[in-house]
Protein backbone atom coordinates (compact mmCIF):
# COMPACT_ATOMS: atom_id res chain seq x y z
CA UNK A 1 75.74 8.30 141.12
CA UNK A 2 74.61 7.20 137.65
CA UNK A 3 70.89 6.62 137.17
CA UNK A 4 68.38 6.11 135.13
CA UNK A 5 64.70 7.95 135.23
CA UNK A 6 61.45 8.13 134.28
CA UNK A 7 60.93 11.64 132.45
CA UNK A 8 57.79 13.60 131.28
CA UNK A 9 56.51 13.76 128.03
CA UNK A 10 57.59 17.65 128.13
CA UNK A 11 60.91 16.79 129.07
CA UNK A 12 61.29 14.13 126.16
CA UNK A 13 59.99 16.69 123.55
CA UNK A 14 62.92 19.07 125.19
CA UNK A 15 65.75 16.83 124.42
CA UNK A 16 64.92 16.36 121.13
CA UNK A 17 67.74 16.52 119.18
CA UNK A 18 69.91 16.02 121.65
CA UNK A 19 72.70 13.64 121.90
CA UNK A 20 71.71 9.91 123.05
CA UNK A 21 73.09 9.25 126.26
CA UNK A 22 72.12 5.84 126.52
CA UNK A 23 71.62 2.89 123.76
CA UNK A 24 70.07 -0.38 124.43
CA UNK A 25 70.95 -3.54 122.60
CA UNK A 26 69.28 -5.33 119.78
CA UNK A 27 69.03 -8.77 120.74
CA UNK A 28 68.05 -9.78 117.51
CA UNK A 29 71.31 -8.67 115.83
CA UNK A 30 73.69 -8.32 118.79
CA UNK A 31 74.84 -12.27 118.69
CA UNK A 32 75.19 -12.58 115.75
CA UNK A 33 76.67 -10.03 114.73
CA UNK A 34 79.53 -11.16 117.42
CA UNK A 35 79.54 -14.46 116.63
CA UNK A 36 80.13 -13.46 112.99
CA UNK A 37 82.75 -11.40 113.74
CA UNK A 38 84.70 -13.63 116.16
CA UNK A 39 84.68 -16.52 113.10
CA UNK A 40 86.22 -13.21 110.84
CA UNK A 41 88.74 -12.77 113.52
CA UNK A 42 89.41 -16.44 114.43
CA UNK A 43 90.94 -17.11 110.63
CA UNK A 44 95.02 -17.11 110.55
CA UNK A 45 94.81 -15.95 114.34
CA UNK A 46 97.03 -17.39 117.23
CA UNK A 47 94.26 -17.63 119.17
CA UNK A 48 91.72 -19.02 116.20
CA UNK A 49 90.35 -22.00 118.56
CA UNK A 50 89.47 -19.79 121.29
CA UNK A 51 87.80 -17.55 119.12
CA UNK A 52 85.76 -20.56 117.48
CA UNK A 53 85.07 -21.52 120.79
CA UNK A 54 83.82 -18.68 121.94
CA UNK A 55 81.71 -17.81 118.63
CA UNK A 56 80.00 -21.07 119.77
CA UNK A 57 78.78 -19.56 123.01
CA UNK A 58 77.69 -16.43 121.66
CA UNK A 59 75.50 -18.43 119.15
CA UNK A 60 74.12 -20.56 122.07
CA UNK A 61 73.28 -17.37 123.65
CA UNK A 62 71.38 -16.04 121.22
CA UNK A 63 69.79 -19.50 120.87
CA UNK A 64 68.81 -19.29 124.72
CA UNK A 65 67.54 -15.87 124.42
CA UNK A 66 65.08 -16.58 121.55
CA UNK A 67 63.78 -19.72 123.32
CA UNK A 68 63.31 -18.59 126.79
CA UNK A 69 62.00 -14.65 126.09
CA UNK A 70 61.56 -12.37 129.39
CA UNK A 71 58.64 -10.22 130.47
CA UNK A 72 59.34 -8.37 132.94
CA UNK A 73 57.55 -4.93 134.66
CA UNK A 74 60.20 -2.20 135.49
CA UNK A 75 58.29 0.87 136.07
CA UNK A 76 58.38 0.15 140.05
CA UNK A 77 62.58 -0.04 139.98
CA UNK A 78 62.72 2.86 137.65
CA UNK A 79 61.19 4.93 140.32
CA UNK A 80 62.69 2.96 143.56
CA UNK A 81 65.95 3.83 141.22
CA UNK A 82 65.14 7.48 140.46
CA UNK A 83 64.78 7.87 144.48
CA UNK A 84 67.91 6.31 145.82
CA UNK A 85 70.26 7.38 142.87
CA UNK A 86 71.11 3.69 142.07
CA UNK A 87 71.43 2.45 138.90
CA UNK A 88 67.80 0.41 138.11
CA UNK A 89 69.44 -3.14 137.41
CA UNK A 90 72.51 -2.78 139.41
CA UNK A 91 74.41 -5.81 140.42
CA UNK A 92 74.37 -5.01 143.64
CA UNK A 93 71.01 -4.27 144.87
CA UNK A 94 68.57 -5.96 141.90
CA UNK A 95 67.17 -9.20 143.23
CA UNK A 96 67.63 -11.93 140.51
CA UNK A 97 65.08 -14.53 139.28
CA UNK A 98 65.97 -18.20 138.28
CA UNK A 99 65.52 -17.02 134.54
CA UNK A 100 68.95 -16.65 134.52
CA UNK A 101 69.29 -20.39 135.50
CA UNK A 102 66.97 -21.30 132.67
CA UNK A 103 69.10 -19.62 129.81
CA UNK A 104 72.69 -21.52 132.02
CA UNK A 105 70.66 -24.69 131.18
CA UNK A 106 70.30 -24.31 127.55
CA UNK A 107 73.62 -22.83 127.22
CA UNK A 108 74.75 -25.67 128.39
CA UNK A 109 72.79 -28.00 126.15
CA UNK A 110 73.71 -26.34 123.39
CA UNK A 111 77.43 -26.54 124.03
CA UNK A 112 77.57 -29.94 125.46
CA UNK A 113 77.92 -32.05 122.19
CA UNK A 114 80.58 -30.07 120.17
CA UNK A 115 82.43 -28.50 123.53
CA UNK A 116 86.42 -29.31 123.51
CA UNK A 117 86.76 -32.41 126.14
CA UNK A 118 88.43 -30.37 128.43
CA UNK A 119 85.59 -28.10 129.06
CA UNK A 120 82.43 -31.44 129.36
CA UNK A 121 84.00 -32.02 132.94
CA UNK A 122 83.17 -27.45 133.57
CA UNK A 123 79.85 -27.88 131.54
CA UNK A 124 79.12 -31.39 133.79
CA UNK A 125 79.93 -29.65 136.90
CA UNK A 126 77.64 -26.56 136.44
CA UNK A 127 74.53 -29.08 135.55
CA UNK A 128 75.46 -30.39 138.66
CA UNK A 129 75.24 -27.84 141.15
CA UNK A 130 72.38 -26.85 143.23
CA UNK A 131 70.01 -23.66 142.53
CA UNK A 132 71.74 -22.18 145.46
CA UNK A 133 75.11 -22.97 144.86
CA UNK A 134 74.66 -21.09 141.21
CA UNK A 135 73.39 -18.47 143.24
CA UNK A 136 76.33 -18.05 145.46
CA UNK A 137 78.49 -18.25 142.34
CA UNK A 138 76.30 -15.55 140.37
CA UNK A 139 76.85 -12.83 143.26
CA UNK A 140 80.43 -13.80 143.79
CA UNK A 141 80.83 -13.11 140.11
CA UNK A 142 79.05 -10.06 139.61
CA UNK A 143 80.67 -8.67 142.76
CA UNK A 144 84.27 -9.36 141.69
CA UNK A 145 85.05 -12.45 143.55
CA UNK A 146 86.25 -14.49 140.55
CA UNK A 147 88.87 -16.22 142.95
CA UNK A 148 85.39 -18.07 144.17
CA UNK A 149 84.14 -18.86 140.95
CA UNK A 150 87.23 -20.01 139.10
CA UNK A 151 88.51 -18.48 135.82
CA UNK A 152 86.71 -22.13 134.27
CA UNK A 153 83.17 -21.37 134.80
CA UNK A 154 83.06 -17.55 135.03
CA UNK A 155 82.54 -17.69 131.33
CA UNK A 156 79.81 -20.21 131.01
CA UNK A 157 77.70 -18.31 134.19
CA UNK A 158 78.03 -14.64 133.05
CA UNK A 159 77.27 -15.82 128.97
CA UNK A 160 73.90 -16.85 130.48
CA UNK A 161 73.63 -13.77 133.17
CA UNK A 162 74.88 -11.45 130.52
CA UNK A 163 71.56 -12.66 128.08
CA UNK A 164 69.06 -11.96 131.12
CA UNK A 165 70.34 -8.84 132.07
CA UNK A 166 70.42 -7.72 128.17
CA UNK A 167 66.57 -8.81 128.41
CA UNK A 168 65.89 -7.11 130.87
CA UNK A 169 67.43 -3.77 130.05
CA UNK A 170 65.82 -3.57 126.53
CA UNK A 171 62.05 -3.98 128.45
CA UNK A 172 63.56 -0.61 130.18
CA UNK A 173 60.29 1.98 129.16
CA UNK A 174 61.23 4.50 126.09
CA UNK A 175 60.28 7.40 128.50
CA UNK A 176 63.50 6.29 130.50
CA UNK A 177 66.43 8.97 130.08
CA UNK A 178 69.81 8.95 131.77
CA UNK A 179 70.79 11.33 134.11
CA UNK A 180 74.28 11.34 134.50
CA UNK A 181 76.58 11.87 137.55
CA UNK A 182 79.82 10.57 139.14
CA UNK A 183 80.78 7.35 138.57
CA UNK A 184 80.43 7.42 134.88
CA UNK A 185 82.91 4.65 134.17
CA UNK A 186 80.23 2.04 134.75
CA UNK A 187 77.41 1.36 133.25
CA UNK A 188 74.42 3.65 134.22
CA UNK A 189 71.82 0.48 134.08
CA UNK A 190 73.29 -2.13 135.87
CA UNK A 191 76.72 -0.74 137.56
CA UNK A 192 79.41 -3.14 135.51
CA UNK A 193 82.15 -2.08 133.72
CA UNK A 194 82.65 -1.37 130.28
CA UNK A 195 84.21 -4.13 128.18
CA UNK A 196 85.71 -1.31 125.79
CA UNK A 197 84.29 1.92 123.99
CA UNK A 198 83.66 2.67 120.35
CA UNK A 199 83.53 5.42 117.95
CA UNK A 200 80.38 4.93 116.22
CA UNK A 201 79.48 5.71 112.53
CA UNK A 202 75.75 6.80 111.73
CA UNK A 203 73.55 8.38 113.47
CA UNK A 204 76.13 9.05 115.84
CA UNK A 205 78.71 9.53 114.10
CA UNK A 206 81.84 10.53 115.92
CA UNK A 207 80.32 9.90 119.40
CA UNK A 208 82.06 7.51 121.50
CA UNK A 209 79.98 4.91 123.68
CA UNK A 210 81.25 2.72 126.62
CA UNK A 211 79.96 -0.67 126.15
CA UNK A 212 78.76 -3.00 128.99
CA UNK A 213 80.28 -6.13 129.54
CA UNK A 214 76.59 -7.43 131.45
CA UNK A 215 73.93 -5.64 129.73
CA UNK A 216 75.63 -4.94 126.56
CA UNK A 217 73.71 -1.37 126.94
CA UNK A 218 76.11 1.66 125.76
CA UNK A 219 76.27 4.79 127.31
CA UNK A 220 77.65 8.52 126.09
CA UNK A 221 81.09 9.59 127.01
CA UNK A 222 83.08 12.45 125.44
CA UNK A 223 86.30 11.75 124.18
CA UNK A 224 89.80 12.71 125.01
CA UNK A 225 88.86 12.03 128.11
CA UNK A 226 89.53 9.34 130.52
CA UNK A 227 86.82 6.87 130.98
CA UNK A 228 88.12 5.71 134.17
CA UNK A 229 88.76 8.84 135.95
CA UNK A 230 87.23 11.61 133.33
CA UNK A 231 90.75 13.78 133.83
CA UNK A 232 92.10 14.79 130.27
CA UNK A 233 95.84 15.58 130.91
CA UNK A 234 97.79 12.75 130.05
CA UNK A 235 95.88 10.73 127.56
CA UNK A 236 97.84 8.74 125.53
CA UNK A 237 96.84 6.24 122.39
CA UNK A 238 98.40 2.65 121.57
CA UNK A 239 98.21 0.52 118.40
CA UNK A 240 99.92 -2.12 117.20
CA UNK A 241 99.91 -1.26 113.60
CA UNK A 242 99.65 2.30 112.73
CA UNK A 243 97.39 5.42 114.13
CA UNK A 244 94.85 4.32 111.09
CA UNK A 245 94.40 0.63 113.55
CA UNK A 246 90.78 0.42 114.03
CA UNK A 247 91.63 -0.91 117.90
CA UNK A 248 93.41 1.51 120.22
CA UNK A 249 94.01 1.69 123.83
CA UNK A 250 93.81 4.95 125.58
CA UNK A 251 95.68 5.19 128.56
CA UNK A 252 95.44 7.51 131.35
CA UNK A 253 98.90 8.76 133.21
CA UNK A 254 96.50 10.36 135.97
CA UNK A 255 95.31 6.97 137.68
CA UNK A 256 97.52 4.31 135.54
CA UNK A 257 94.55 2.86 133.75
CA UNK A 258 93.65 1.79 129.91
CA UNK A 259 90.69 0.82 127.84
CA UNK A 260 90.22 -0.07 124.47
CA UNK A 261 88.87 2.29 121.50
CA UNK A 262 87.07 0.67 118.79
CA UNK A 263 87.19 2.50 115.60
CA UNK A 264 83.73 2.02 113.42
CA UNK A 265 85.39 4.38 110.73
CA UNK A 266 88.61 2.63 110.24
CA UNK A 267 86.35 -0.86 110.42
CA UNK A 268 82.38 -0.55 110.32
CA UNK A 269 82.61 -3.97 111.67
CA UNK A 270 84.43 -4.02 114.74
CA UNK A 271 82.53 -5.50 117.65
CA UNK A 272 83.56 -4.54 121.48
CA UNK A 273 83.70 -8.14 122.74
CA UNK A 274 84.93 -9.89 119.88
CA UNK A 275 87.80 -7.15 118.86
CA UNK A 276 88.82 -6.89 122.66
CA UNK A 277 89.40 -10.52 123.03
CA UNK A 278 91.58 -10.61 119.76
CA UNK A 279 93.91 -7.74 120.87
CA UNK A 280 95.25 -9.22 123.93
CA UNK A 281 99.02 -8.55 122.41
CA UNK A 282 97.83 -4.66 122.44
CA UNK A 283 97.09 -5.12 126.25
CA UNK A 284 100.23 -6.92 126.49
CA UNK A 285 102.02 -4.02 124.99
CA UNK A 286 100.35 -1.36 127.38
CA UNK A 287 100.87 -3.44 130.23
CA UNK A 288 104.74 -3.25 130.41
CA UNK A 289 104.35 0.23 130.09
CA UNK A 290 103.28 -0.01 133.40
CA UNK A 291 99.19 0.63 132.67
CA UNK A 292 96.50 -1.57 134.07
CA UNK A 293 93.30 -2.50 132.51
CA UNK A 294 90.20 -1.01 133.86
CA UNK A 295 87.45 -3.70 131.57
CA UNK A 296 85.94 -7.03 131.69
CA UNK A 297 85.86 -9.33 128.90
CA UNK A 298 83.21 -11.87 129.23
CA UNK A 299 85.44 -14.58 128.23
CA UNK A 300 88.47 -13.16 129.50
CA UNK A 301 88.36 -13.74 133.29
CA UNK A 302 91.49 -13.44 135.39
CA UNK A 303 92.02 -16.88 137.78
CA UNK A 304 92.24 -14.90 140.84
CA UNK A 305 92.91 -15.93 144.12
């Protein structure tokens, strides 16, 4: 298993130098740095109003977070995590407050008067519904069931779940290191999947990071190497324009998976959710070769069954 622990001052001083193997978000940038970036993309693009759209909920999310802030303690599931080899925020096992109800409700808000019409009746609906019944629809999300949750409100709940768990995993203490295992396709803090990877520029330069499509943390992963099921034999890359495309797929032949590659070099300002969602004709194109995709877009929810 992935996890996450609490290591000594000595063993912080040792791994110095070392590469990062995890990278929390910066709340104060991350939206809007999206939401820019999905306006960039939305110009001249088939899917422009979507894009808008959804530029619109990222802003209201970084609205929500700035008005409703999170304090929370963490040392205690740091160490419950460091004993049971779970990751510290996992979906499965973390027991969730109402915050997360509190940033849904000024999401909401915030979207109400410019939302398209058809989406006031989703918006109206969600205001509606019990504590409980958000509840039911939160784990049934987060544990795959979109078929319960409907491809119409998935959005709208994990925008606002996405923000608390993003809170929550920057409060993680600095003394916190990863320790990796198996399972290193999702994310080490909170056990989702990635939403794409991406070559970074900087201070880590040429290292590529999965990002999560929850807690929008990153962690390390070597490339030429599947992130799905870490064999290396039969990798291969797809563009749509040329091998110089800041977006690739990388698809694995060994277990018939692909996720996307985001390029920082090609583009410094490619953005995992926002460049994902305005590639779908590159998953198209890897699709009827047969591949199946092994992320989660926030705003790209299957209907299910």
């Amino acid at each position: 298993m992935s996890s996450i622990r609490i290591v000594s001052p000595d063993e912080v001083a040792k791994t110095a130098g070392a590469i990062p193997p995890l990278l929390f978000a910066n709340l104060k940038s991350l939206y809007s740095r999206r939401a820019e970036r999905l306006r960039q993309l939305a110009e001249n693009h088939p899917l422009g109003d979507y894009l808008t759209f959804v530029a619109t909920v990222v802003d209201a999310q970084s609205h929500a977070q700035h008005d409703h802030p999170l304090k929370i303690d963490l040392a205690e599931t740091l160490t419950i995590s460091a004993a049971t080899g779970n990751p510290p925020l996992s979906v499965k096992y973390f027991p969730r407050t109402q915050h997360w109800q509190q940033l849904l409700s000024a999401i909401i808000a915030e979207l109400e008067p410019e939302a398209p019409e058809h989406v006031l009746p989703v918006l109206e609906s969600l205001k509606k519904m019990s504590t409980q019944a958000l509840e039911n629809l939160a784990t049934d999300l987060l544990t795959g069931e979109i078929g319960k949750v409907g491809s119409d409100k998935a959005p709208f709940l994990w925008a606002a779940l996405s923000v608390y768990w993003a809170q929550m995993a920057t409060q993680i203490p600095g003394k916190a290191r990863a320790e990796y295992g198996e399972a290193r396709h999702n994310c080490p803090i909170c056990d989702s999947a990635p939403v794409a990877s991406m070559v970074h520029i900087g201070t880590e330069s040429g290292l590529r990071y999965l990002h999560c499509s929850l807690c929008e943390s990153e962690w390390h992963m070597v490339r030429v190497k599947c992130s799905n099921c870490e064999q290396t034999g039969k990798l291969n890359y797809w563009s749509l324009d040329s091998e110089n495309a800041p977006v690739r797929a990388e698809s694995c032949g060994d277990c018939g998976s692909y996720l996307k590659i985001l390029y920082q070099e090609k583009d410094q300002y490619v953005e995992p959710v926002a460049d994902d969602l305005a590639s779908l004709v590159l998953d198209a194109k890897v699709e009827e070769e047969g591949f199946a995709r092994s992320a989660v877009n926030p705003f790209l929810f299957p209907s299910g069954e």
